[in-house]
C-alpha atoms as a PDB file:
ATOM      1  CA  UNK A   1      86.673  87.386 102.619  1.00  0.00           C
ATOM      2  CA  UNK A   2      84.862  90.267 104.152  1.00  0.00           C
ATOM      3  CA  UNK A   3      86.433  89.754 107.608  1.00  0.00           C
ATOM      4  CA  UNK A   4      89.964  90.492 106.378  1.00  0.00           C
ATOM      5  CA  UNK A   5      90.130  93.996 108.133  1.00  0.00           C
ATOM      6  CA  UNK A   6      92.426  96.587 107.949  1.00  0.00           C
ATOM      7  CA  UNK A   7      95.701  97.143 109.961  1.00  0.00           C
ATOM      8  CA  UNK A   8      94.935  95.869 113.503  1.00  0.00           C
ATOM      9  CA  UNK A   9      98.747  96.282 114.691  1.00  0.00           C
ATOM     10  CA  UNK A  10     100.325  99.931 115.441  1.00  0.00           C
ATOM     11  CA  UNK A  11     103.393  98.130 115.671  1.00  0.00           C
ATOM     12  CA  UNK A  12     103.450  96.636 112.225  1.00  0.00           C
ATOM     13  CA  UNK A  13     106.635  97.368 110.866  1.00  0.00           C
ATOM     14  CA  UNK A  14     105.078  97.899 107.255  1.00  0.00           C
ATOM     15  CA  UNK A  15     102.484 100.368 109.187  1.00  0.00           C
ATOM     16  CA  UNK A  16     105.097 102.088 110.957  1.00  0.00           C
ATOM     17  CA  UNK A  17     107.749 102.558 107.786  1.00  0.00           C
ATOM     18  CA  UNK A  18     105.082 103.600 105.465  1.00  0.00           C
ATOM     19  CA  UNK A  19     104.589 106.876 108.485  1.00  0.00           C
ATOM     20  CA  UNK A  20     108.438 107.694 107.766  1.00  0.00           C
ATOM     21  CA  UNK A  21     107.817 106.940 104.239  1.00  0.00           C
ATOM     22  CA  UNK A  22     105.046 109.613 103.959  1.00  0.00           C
ATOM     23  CA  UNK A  23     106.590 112.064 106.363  1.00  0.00           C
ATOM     24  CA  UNK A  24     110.053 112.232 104.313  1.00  0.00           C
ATOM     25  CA  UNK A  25     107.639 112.794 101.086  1.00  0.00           C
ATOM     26  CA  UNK A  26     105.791 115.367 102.123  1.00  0.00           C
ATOM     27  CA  UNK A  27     102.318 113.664 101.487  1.00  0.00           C
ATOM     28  CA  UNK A  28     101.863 113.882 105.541  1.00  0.00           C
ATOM     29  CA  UNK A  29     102.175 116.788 107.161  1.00  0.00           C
ATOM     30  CA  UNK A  30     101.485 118.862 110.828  1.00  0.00           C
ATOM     31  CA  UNK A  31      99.854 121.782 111.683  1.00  0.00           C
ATOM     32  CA  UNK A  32      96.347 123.240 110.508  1.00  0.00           C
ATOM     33  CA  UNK A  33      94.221 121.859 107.768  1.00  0.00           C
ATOM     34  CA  UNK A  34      90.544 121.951 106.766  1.00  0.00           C
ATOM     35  CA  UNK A  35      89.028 119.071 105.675  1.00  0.00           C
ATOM     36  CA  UNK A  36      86.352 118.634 103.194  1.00  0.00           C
ATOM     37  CA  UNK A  37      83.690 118.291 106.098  1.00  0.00           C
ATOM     38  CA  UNK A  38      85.117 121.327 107.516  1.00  0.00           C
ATOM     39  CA  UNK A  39      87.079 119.906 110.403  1.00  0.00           C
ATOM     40  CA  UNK A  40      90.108 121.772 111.427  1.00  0.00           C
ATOM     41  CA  UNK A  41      92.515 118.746 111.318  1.00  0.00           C
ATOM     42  CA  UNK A  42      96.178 118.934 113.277  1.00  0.00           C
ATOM     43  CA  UNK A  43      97.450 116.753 110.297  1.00  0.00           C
ATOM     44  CA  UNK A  44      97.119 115.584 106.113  1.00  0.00           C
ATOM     45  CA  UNK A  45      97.650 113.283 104.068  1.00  0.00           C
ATOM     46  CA  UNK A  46      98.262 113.968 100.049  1.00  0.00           C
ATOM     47  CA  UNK A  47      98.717 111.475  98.251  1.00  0.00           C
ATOM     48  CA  UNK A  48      98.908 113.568  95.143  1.00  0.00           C
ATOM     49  CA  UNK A  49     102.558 114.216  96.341  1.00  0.00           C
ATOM     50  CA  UNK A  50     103.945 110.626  96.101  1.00  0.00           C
ATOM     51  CA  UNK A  51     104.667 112.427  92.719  1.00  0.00           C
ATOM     52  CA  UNK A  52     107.764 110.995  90.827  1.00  0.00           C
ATOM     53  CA  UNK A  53     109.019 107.524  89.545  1.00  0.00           C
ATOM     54  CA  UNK A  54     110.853 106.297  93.242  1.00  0.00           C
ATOM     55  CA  UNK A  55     107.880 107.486  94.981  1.00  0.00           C
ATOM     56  CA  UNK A  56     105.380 105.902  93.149  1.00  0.00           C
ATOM     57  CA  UNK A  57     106.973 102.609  93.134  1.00  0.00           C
ATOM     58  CA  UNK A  58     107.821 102.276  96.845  1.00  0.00           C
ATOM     59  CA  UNK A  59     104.200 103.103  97.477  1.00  0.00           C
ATOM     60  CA  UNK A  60     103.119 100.268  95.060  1.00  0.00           C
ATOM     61  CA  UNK A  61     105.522  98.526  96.944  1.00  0.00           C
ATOM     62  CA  UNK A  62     103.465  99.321 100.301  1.00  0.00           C
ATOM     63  CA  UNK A  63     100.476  98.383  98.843  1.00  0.00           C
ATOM     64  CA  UNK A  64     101.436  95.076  97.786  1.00  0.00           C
ATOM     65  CA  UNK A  65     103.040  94.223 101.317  1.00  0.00           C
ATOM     66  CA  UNK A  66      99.664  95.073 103.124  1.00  0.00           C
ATOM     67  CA  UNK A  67      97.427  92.955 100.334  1.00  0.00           C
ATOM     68  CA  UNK A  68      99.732  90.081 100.858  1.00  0.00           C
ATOM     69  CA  UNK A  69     100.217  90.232 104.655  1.00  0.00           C
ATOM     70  CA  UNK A  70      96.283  90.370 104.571  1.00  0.00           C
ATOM     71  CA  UNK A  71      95.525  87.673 102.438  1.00  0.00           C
ATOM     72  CA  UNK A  72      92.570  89.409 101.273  1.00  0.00           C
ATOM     73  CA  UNK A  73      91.218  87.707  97.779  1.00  0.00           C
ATOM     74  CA  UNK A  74      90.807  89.757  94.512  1.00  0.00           C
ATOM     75  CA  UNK A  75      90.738  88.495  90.935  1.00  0.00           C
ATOM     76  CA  UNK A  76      91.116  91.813  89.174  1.00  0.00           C
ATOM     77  CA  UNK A  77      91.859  95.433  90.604  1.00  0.00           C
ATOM     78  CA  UNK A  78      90.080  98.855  89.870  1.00  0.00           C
ATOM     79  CA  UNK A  79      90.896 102.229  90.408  1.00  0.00           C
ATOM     80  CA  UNK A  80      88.935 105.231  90.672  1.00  0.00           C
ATOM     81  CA  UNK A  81      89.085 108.259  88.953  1.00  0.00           C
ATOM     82  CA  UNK A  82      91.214 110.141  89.585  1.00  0.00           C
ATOM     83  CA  UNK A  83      94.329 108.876  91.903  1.00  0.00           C
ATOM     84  CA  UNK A  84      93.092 105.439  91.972  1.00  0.00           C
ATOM     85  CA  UNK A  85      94.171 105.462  88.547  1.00  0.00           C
ATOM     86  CA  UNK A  86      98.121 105.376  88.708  1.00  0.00           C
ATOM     87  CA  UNK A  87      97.497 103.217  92.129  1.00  0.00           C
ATOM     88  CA  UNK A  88      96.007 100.783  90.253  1.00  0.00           C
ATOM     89  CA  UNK A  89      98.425 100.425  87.543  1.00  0.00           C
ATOM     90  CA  UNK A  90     101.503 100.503  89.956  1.00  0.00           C
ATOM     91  CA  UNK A  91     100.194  98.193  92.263  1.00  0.00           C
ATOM     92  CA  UNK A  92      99.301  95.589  89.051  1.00  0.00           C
ATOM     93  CA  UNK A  93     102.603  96.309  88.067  1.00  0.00           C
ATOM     94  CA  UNK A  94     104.499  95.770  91.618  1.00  0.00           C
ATOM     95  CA  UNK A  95     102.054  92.113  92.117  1.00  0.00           C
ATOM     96  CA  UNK A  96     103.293  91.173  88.598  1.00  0.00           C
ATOM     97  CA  UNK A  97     106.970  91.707  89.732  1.00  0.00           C
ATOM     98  CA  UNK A  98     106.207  89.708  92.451  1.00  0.00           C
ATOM     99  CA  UNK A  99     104.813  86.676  90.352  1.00  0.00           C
ATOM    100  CA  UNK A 100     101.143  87.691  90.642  1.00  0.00           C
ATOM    101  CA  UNK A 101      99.702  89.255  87.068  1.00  0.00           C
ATOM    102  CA  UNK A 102      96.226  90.139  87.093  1.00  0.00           C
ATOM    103  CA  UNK A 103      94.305  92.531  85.126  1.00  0.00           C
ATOM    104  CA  UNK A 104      93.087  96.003  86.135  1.00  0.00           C
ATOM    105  CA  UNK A 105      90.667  98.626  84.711  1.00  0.00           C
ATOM    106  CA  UNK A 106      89.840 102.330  85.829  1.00  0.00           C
ATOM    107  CA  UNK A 107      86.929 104.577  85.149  1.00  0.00           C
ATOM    108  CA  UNK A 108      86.615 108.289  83.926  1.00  0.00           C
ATOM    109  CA  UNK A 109      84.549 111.219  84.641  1.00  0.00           C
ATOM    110  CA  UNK A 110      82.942 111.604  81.649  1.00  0.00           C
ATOM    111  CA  UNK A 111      81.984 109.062  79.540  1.00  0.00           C
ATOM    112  CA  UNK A 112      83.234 108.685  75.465  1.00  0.00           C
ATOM    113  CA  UNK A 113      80.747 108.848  72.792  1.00  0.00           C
ATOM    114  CA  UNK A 114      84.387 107.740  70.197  1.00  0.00           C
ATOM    115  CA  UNK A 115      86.529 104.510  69.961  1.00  0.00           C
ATOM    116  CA  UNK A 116      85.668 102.088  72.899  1.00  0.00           C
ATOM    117  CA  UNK A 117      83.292 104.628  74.197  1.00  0.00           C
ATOM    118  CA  UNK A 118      81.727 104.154  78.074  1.00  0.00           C
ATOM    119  CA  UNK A 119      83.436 105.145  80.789  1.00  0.00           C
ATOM    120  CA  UNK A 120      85.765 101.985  81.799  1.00  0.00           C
ATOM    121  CA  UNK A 121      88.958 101.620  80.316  1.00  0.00           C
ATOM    122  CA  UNK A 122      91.447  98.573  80.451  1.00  0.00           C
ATOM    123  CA  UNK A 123      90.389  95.099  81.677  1.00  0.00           C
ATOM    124  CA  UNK A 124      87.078  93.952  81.517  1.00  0.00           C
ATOM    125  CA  UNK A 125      85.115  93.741  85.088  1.00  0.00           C
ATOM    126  CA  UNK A 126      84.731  90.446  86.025  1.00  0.00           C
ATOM    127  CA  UNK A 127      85.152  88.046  89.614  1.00  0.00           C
ATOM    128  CA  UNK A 128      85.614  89.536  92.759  1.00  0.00           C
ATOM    129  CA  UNK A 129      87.782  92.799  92.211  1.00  0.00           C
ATOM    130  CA  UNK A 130      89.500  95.203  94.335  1.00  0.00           C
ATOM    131  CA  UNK A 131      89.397  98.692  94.664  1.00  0.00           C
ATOM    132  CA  UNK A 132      92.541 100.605  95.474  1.00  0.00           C
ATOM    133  CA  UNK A 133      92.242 103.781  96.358  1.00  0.00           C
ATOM    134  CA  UNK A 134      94.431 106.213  98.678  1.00  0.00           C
ATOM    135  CA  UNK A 135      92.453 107.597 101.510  1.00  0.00           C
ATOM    136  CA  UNK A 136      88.403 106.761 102.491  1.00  0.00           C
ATOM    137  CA  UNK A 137      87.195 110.051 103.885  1.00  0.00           C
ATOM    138  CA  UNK A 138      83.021 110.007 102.689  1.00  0.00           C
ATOM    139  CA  UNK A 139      83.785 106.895 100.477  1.00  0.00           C
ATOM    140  CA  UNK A 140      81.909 108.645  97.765  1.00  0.00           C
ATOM    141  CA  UNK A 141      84.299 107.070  95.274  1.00  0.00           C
ATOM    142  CA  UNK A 142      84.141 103.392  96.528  1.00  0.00           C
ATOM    143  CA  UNK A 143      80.083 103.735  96.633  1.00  0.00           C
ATOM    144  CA  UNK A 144      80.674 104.915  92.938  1.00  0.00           C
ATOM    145  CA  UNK A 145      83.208 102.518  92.224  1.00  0.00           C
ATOM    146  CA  UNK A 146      80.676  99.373  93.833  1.00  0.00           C
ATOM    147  CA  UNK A 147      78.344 100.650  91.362  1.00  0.00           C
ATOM    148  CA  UNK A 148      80.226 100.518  88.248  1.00  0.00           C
ATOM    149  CA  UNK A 149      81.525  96.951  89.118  1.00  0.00           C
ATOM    150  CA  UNK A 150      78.117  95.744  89.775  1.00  0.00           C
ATOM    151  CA  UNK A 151      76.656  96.908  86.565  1.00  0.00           C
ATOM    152  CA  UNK A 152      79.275  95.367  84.832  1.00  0.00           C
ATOM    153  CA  UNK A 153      78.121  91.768  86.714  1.00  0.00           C
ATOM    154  CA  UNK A 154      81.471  91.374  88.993  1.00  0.00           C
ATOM    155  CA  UNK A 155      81.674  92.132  92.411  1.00  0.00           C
ATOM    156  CA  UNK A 156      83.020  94.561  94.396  1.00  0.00           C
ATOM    157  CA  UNK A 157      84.792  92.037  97.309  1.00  0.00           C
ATOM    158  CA  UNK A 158      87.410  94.243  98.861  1.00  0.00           C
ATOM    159  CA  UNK A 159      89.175  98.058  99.166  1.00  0.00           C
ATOM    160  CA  UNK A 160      92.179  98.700  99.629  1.00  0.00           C
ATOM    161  CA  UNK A 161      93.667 102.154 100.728  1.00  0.00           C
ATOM    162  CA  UNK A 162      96.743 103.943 101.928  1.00  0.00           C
ATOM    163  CA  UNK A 163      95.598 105.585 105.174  1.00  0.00           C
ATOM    164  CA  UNK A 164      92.434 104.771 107.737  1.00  0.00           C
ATOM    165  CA  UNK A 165      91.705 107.987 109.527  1.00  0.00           C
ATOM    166  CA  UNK A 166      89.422 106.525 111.733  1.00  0.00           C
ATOM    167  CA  UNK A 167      87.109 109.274 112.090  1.00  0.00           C
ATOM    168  CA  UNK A 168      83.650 109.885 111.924  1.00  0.00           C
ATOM    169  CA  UNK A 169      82.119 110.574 108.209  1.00  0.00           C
ATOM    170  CA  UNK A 170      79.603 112.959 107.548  1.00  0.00           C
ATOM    171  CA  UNK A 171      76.192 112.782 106.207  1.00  0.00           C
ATOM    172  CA  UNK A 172      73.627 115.449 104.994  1.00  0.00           C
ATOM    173  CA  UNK A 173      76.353 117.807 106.753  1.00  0.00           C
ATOM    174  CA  UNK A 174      76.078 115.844 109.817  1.00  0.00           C
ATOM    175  CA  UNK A 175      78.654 113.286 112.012  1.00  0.00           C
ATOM    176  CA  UNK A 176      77.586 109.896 111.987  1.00  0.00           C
ATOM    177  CA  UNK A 177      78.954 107.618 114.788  1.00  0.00           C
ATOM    178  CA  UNK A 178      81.215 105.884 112.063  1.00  0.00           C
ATOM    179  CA  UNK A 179      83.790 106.017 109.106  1.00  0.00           C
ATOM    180  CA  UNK A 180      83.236 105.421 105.702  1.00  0.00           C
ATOM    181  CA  UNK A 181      85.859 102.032 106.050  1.00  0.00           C
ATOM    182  CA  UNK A 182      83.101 100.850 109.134  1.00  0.00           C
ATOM    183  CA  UNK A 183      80.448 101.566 106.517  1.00  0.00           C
ATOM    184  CA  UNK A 184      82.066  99.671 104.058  1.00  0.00           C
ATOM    185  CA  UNK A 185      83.125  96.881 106.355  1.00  0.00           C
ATOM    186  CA  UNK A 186      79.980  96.420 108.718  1.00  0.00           C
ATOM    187  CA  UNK A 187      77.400  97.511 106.224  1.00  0.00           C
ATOM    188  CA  UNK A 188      78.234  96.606 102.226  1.00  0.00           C
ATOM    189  CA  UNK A 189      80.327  93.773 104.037  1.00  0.00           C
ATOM    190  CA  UNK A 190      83.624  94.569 102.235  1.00  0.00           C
ATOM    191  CA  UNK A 191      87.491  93.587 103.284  1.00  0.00           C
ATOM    192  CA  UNK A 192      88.688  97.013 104.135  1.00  0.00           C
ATOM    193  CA  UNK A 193      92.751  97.029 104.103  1.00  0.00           C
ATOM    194  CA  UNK A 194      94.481 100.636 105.014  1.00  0.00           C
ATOM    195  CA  UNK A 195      98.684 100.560 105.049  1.00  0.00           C
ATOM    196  CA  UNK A 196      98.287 102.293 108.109  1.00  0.00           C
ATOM    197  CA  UNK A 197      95.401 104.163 110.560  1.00  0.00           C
ATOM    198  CA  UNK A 198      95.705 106.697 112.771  1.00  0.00           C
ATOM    199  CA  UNK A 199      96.477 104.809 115.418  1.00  0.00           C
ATOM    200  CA  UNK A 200      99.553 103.684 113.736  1.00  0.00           C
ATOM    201  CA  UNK A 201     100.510 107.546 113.225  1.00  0.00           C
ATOM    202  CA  UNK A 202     100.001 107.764 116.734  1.00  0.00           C
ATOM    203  CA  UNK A 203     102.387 104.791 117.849  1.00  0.00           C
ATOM    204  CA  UNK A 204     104.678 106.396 115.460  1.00  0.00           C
ATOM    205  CA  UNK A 205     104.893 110.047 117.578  1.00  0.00           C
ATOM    206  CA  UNK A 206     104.808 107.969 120.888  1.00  0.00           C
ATOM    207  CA  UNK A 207     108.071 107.394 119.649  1.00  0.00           C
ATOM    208  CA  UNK A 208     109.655 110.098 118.174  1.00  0.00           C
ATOM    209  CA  UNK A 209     110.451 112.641 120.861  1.00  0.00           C
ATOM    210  CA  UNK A 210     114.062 113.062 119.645  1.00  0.00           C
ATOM    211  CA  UNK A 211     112.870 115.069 116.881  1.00  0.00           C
ATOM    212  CA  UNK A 212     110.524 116.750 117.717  1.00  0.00           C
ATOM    213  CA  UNK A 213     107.511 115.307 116.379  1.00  0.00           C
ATOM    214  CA  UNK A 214     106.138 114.221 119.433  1.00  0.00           C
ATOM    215  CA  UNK A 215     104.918 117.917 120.113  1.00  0.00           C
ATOM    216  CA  UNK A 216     102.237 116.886 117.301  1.00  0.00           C
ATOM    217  CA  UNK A 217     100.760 113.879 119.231  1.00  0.00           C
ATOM    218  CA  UNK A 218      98.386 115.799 121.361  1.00  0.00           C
ATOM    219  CA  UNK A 219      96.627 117.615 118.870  1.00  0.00           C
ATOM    220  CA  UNK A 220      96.050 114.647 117.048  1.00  0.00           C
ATOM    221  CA  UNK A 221      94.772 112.761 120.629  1.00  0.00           C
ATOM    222  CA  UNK A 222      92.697 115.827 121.284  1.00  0.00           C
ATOM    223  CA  UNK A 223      91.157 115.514 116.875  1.00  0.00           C
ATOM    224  CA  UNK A 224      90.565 111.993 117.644  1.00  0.00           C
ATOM    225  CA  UNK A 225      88.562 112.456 120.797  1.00  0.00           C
ATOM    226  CA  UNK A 226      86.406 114.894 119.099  1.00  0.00           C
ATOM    227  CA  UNK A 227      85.799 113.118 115.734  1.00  0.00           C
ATOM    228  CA  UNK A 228      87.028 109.447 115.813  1.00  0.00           C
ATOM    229  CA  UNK A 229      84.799 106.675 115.436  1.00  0.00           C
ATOM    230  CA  UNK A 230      83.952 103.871 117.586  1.00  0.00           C
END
């Protein structure tokens, strides 16, 4: 189901309460931030900071909205080392609650040479699984992640992630014309899912000049003009 894309609607109320969600956490944040391809960004995302019980489980909660209002088909989730670990297991968790159970697994860095040994722990990989993950910025970890799956003879059939940033990724050190979700979309011919995009953070300051978070919007206009793919 590879044309199941991600959030097309910057007013989808999930899209636009998981922005407040991550604002009153602390994962998103304004001002100046260097990214790992050296961009000076006007805004982050940490998703290392949805970091207790209540946080973790609304975000699962998130998740499960998006995979369901998607309709995106999976047999099994996966999550990467390292934060697509607990993702994985919350979201299993939250789709269980819901009536759904299905298995997940997770990798590790380094692989054990002791009891089950390898580097996969937890389910065994098998029919079309999904990769959660939180953000897609080089999609190093979903190429790695594609990998893993296909060795073990599944396949990798859809991603999904917290936040689209809808910029351009970088290659050898240089911009490409598109993001690591268009890569995965257009050219391994993956669903790509994302709780929200930037656009979506955008709709969300259109609307928030009460509180002053408006003042944020043109930075992020002027970051997207520069470096936001097509």
């Amino acid at each position: 189901m590879a044309s199941a894309g991600g959030n097309q609607n910057g007013q989808s109320a999930v899209a636009q309460d998981f922005v407040q969600f991550a604002l009153d956490s602390g994962v998103l944040r304004f001002g100046q931030f260097k990214t790992k391809a050296g961009r000076m960004s006007p805004y982050f995302f940490n998703a290392g900071l949805f970091d207790d019980g209540a946080k973790l489980m609304r975000l699962a909660q998130f998740y499960a909205d998006r995979l369901i209002e998607s309709a995106v088909e999976f047999d099994m989730i996966f999550g990467p080392a390292y934060k697509g670990i607990p993702l994985a297991a919350t979201v299993a968790a939250e789709l269980a609650r819901r009536g759904r159970s299905v298995p997940f697994s997770y990798n590790r860095k380094e692989a054990k040479d002791h009891g089950e040994g390898g580097t996969l722990v937890g389910a065994a990989l098998k029919g079309r699984v999904l990769i959660v993950d939180d953000v897609m910025s080089a999609g190093t970890a979903v190429r790695e992640s594609i990998a893993a799956i296909r060795a073990a003879g599944a396949e990798p059939h859809a991603v999904v992630i917290a936040l689209d940033r809808q910029e351009k990724a970088t290659e050898n050190g240089r911009d490409v014309d598109h993001s690591a979700v268009q890569y995965v979309r257009n050219q391994l011919g993956m669903a790509v899912v994302a709780i929200a995009t930037l656009d979506d953070l955008l709709h969300y300051l259109s609307n928030r000049a009460d509180d002053g978070l408006q003042e944020h919007r043109q930075a992020v206009l002027d970051y997207r003009a520069r470096y936001g793919a097509g």
